[in-house]
N, C-alpha and C. Protein backbone atom coordinates (compact mmCIF):
# COMPACT_ATOMS: atom_id res chain seq x y z
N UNK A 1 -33.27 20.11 17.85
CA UNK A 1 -33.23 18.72 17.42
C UNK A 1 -32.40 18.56 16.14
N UNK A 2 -32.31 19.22 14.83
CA UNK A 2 -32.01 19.11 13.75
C UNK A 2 -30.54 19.47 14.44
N UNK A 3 -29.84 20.30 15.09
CA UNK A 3 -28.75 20.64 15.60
C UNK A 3 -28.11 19.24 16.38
N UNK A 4 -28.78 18.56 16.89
CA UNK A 4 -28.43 17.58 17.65
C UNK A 4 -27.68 16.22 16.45
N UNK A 5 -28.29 16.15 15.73
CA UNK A 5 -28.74 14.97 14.40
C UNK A 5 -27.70 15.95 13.61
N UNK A 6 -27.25 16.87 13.31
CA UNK A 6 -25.71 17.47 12.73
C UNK A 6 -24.89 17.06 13.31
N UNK A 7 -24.92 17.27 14.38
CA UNK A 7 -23.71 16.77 15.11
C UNK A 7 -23.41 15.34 15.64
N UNK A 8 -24.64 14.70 15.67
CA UNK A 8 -24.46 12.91 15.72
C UNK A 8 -23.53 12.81 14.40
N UNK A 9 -24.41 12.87 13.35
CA UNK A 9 -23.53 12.49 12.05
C UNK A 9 -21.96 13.09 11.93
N UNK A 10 -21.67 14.50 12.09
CA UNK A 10 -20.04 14.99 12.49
C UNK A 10 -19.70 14.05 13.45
N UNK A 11 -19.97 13.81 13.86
CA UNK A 11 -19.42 12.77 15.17
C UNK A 11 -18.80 11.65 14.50
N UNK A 12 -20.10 10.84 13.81
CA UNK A 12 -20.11 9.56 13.19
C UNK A 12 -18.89 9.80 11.82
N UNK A 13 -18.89 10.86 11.51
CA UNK A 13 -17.76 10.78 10.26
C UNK A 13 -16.51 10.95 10.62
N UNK A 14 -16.50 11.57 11.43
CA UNK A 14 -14.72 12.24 12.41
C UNK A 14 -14.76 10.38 12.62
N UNK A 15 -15.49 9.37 13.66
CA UNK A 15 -14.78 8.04 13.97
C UNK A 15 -14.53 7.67 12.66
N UNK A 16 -15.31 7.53 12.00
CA UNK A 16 -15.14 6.71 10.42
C UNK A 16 -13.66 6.69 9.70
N UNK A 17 -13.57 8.14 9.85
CA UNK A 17 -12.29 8.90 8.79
C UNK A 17 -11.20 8.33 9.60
N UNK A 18 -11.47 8.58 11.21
CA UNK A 18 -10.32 8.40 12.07
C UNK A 18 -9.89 6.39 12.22
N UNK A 19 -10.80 5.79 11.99
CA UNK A 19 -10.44 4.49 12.00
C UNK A 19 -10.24 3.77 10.79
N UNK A 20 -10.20 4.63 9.40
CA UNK A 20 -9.55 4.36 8.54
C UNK A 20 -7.71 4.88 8.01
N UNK A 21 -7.66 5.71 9.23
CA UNK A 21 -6.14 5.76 9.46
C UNK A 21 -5.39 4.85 9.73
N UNK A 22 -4.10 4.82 8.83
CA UNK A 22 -3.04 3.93 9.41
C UNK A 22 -1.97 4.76 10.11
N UNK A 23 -1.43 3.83 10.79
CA UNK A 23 -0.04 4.52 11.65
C UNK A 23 1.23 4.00 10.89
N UNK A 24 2.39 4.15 11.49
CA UNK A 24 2.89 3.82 10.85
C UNK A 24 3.41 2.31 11.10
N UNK A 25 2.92 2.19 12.46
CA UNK A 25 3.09 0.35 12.68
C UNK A 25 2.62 -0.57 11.74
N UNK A 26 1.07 0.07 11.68
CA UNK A 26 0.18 -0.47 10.74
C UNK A 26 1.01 -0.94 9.50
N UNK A 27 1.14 -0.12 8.97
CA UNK A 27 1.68 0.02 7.60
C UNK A 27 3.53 -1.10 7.33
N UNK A 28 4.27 -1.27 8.77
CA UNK A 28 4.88 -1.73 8.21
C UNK A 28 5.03 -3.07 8.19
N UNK A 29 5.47 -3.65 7.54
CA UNK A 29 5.61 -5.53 7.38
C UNK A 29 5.33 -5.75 5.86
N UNK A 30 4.89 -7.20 5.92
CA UNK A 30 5.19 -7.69 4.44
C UNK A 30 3.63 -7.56 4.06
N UNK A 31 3.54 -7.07 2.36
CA UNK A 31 2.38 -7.05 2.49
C UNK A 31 2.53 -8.09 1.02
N UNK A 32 1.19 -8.26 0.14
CA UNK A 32 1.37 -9.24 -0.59
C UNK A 32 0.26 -8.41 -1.44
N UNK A 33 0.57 -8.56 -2.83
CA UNK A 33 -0.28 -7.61 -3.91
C UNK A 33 -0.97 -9.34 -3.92
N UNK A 34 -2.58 -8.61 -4.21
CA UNK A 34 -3.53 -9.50 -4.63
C UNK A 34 -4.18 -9.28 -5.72
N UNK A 35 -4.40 -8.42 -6.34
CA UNK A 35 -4.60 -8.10 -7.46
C UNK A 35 -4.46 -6.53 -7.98
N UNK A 36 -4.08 -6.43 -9.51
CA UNK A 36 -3.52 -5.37 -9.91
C UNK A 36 -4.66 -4.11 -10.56
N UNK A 37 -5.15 -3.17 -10.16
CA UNK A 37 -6.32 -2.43 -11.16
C UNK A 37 -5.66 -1.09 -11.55
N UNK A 38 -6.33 -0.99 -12.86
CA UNK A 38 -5.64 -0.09 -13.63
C UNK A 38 -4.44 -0.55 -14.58
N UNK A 39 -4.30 -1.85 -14.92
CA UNK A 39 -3.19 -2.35 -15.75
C UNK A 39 -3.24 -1.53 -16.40
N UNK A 40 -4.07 -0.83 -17.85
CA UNK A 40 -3.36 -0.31 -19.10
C UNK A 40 -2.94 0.91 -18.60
N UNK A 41 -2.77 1.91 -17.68
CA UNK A 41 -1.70 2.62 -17.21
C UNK A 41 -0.15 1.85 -17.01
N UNK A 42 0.56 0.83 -17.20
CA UNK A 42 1.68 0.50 -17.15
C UNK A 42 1.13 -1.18 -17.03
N UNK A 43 0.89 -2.03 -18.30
CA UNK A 43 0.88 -2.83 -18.46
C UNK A 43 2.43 -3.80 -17.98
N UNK A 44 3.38 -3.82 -18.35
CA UNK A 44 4.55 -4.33 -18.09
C UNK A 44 5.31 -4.42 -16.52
N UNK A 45 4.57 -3.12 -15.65
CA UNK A 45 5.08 -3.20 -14.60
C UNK A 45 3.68 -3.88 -13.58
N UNK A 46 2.36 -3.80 -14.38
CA UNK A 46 0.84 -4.67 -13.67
C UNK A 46 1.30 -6.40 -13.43
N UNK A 47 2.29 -6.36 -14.52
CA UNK A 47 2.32 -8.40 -15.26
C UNK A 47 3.59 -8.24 -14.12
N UNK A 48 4.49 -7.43 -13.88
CA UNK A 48 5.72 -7.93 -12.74
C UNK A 48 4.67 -8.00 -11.26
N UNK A 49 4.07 -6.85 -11.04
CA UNK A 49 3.67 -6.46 -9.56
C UNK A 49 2.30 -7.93 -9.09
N UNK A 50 2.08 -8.43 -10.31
CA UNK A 50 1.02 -9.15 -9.96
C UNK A 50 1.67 -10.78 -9.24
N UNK A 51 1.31 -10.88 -7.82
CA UNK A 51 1.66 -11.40 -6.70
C UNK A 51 2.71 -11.32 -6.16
N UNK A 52 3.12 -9.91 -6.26
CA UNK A 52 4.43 -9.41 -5.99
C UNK A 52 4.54 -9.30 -4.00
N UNK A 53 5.64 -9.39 -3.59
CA UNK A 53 5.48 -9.24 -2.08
C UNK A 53 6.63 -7.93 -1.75
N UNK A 54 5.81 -6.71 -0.81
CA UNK A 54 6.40 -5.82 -0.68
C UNK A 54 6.48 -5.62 0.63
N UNK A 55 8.30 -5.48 1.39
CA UNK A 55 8.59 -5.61 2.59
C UNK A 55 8.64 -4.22 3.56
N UNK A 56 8.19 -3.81 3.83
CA UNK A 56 8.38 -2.37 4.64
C UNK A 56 8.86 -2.66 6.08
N UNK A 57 10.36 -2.80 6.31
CA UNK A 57 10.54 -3.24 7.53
C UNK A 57 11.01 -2.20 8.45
N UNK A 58 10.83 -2.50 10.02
CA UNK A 58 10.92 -1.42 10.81
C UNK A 58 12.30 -0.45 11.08
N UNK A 59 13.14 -1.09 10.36
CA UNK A 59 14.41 0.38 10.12
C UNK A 59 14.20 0.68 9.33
N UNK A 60 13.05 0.84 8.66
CA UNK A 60 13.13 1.85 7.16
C UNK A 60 13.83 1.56 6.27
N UNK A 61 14.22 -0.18 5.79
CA UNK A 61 14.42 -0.80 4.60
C UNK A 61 13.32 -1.27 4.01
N UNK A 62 13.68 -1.08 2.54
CA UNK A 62 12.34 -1.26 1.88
C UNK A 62 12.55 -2.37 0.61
N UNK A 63 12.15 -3.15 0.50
CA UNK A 63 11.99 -4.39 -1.13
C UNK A 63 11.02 -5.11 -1.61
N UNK A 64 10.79 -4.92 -2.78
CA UNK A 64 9.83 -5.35 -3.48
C UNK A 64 10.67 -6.60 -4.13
N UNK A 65 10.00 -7.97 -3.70
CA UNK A 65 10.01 -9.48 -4.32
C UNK A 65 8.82 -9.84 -5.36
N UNK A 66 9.36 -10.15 -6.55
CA UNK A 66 8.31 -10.54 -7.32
C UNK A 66 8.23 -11.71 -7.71
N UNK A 67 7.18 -12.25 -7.90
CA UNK A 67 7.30 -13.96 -8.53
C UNK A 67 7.58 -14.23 -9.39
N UNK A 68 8.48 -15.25 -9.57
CA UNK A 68 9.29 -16.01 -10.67
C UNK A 68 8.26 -16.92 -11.43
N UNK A 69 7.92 -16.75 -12.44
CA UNK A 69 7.29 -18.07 -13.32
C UNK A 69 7.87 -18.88 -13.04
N UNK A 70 6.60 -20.25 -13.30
CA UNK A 70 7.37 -21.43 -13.08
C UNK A 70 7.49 -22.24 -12.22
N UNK A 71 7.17 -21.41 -11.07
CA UNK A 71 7.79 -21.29 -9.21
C UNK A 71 6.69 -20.78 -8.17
N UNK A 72 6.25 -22.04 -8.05
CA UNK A 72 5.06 -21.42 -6.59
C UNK A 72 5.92 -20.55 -5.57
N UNK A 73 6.86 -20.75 -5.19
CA UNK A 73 7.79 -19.82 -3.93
C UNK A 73 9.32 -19.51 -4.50
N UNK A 74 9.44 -19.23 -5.26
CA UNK A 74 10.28 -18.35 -5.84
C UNK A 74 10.67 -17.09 -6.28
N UNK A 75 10.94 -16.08 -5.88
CA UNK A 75 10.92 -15.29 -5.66
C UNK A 75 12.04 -14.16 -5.98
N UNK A 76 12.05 -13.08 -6.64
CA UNK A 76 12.91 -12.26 -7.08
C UNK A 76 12.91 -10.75 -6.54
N UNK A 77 14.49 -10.30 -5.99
CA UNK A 77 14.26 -8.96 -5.21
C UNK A 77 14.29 -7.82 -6.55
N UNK A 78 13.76 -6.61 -6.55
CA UNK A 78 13.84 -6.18 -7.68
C UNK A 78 14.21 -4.37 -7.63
N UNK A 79 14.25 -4.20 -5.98
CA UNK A 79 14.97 -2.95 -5.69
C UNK A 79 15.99 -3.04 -5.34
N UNK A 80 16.19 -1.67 -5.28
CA UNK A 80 17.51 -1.55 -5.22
C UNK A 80 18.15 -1.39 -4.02
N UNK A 81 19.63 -1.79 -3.93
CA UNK A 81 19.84 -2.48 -2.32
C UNK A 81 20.22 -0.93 -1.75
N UNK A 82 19.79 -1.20 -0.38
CA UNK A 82 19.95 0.09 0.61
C UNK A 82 18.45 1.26 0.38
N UNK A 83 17.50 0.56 -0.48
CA UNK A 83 16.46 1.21 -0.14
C UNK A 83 15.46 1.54 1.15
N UNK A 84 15.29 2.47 1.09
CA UNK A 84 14.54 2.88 2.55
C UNK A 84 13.29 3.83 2.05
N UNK A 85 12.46 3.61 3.06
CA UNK A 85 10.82 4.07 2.82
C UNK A 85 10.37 4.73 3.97
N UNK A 86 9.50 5.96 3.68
CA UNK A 86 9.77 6.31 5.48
C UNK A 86 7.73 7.08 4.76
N UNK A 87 7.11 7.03 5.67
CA UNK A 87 5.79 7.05 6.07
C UNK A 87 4.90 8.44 6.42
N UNK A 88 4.17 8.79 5.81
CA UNK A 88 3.47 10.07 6.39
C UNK A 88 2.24 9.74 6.72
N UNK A 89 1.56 10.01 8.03
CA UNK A 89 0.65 9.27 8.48
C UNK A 89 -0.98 10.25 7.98
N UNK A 90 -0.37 11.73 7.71
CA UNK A 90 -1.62 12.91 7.44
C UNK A 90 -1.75 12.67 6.12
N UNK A 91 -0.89 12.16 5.67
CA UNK A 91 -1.36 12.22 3.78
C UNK A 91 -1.62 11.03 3.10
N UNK A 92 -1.22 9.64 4.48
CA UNK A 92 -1.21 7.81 4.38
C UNK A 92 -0.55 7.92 3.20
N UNK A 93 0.69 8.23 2.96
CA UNK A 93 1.67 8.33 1.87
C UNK A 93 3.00 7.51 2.19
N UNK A 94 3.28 6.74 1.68
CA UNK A 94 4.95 5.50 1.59
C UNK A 94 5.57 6.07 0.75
N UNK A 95 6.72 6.93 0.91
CA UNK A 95 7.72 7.30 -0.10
C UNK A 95 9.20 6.11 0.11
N UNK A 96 9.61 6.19 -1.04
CA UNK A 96 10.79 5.25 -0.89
C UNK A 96 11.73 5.75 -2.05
N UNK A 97 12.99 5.66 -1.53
CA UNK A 97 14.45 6.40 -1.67
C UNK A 97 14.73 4.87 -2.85
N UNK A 98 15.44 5.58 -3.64
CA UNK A 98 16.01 4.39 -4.77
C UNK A 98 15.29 4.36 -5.74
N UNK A 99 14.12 3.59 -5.67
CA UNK A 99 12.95 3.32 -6.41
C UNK A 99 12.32 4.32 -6.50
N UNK A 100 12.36 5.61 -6.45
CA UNK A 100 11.68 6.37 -6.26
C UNK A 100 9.82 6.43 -6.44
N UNK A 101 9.25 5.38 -5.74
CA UNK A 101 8.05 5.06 -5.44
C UNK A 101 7.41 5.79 -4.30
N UNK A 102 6.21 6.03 -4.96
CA UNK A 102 5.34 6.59 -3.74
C UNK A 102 3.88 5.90 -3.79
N UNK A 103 3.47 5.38 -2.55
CA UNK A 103 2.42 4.86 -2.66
C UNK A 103 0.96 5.48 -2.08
N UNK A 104 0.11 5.70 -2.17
CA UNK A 104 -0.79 6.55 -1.65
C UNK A 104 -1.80 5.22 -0.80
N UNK A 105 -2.13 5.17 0.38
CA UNK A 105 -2.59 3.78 0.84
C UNK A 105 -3.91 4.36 1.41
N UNK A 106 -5.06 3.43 0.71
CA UNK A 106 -6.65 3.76 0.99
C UNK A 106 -7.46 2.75 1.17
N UNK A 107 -8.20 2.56 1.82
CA UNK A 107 -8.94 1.53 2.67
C UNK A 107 -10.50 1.51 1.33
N UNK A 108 -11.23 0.51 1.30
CA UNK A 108 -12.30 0.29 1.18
C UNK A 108 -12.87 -0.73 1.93
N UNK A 109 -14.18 -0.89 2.25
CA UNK A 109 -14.36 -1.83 3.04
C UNK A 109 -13.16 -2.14 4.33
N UNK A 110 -12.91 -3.74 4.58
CA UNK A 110 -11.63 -4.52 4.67
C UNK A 110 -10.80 -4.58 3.39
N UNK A 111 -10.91 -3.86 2.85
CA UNK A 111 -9.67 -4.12 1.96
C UNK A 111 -8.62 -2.94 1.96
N UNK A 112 -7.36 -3.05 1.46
CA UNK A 112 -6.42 -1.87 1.75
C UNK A 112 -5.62 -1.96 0.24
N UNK A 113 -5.73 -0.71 -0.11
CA UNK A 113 -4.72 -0.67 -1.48
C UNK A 113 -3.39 0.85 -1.51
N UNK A 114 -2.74 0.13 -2.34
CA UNK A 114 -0.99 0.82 -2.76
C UNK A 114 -1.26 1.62 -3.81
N UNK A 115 -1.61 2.48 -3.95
CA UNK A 115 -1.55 3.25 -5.34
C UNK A 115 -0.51 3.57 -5.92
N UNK A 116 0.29 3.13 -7.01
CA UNK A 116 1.58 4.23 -6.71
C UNK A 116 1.82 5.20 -7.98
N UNK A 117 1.93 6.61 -7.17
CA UNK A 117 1.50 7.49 -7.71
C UNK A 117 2.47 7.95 -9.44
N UNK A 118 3.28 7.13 -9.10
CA UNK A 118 3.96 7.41 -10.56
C UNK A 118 3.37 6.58 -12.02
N UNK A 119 3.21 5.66 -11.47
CA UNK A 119 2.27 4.80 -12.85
C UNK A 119 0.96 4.40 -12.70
N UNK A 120 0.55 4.63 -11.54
CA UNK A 120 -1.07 4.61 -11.69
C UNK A 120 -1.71 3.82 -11.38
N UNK A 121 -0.90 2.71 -11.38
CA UNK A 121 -1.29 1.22 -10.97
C UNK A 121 -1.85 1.15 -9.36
N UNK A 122 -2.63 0.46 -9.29
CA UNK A 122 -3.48 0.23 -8.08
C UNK A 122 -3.68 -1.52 -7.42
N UNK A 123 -2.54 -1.45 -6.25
CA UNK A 123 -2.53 -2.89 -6.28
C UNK A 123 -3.30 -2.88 -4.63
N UNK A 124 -4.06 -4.04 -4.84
CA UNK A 124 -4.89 -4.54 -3.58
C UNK A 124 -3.98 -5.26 -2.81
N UNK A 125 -3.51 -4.89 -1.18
CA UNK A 125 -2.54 -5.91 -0.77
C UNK A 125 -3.40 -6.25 0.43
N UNK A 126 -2.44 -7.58 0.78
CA UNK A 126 -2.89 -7.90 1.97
C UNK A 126 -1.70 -8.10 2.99
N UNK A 127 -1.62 -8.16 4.12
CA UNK A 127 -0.61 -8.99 5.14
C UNK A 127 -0.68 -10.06 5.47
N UNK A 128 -0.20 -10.78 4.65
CA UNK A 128 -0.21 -12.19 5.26
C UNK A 128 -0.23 -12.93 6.58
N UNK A 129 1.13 -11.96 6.97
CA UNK A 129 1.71 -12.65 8.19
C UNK A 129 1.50 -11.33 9.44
């Protein structure tokens, strides 16, 4: 019995782990930072990224638009052109060429966040569309 009830629960954690995977479909499109945690690791780049919209499109071009003060839909590109981002699905890791950004992407609840591993910053996104 106690053998049985080990292996329910292994069971129950293998689906868990496995349906908090993304693919890489998942992962690409526009996503939209909703809020920024961890600002005082890079205060200056928390105040740009905050409602920033980041495009991961399916040829592996990549741009980050940030909002313009001032301007409900205004919008500023802020990488660099011919960037490309390409996906590791075992490590849920977004690397991107140019910008040299890497994002580490982790689920809580329904929610999904961008870590990116160079400044620390931890932005909550969503997909809008």
């Amino acid at each position: 019995m106690k053998n049985i009830i080990i292996l329910l629960a292994v069971i129950l954690t293998s689906f868990a782990a496995q349906s908090q995977s993304l693919s890489k479909k998942d992962v690409t499109g526009t996503w939209l930072v909703q809020n920024v945690e961890n600002i005082t690791a890079n205060p200056k780049m928390a105040s740009a990224m905050a409602k920033a919209v980041i495009n991961l499109y399916a040829d592996s071009s990549f741009e980050i638009k940030q909002k313009q003060e001032g301007s409900a839909y205004s919008y500023a590109t802020t990488t660099h052109k011919n960037a490309k981002w390409s996906y590791n699905p075992s490590t849920q890791t977004i690397n991107t060429t140019r910008s040299k950004m890497t994002f580490i992407i982790s689920q809580s609840g329904d929610k999904i966040y961008f870590t990116d591993q160079n400044s620390g910053l931890k932005f909550e996104v969503v997909k809008p569309i």
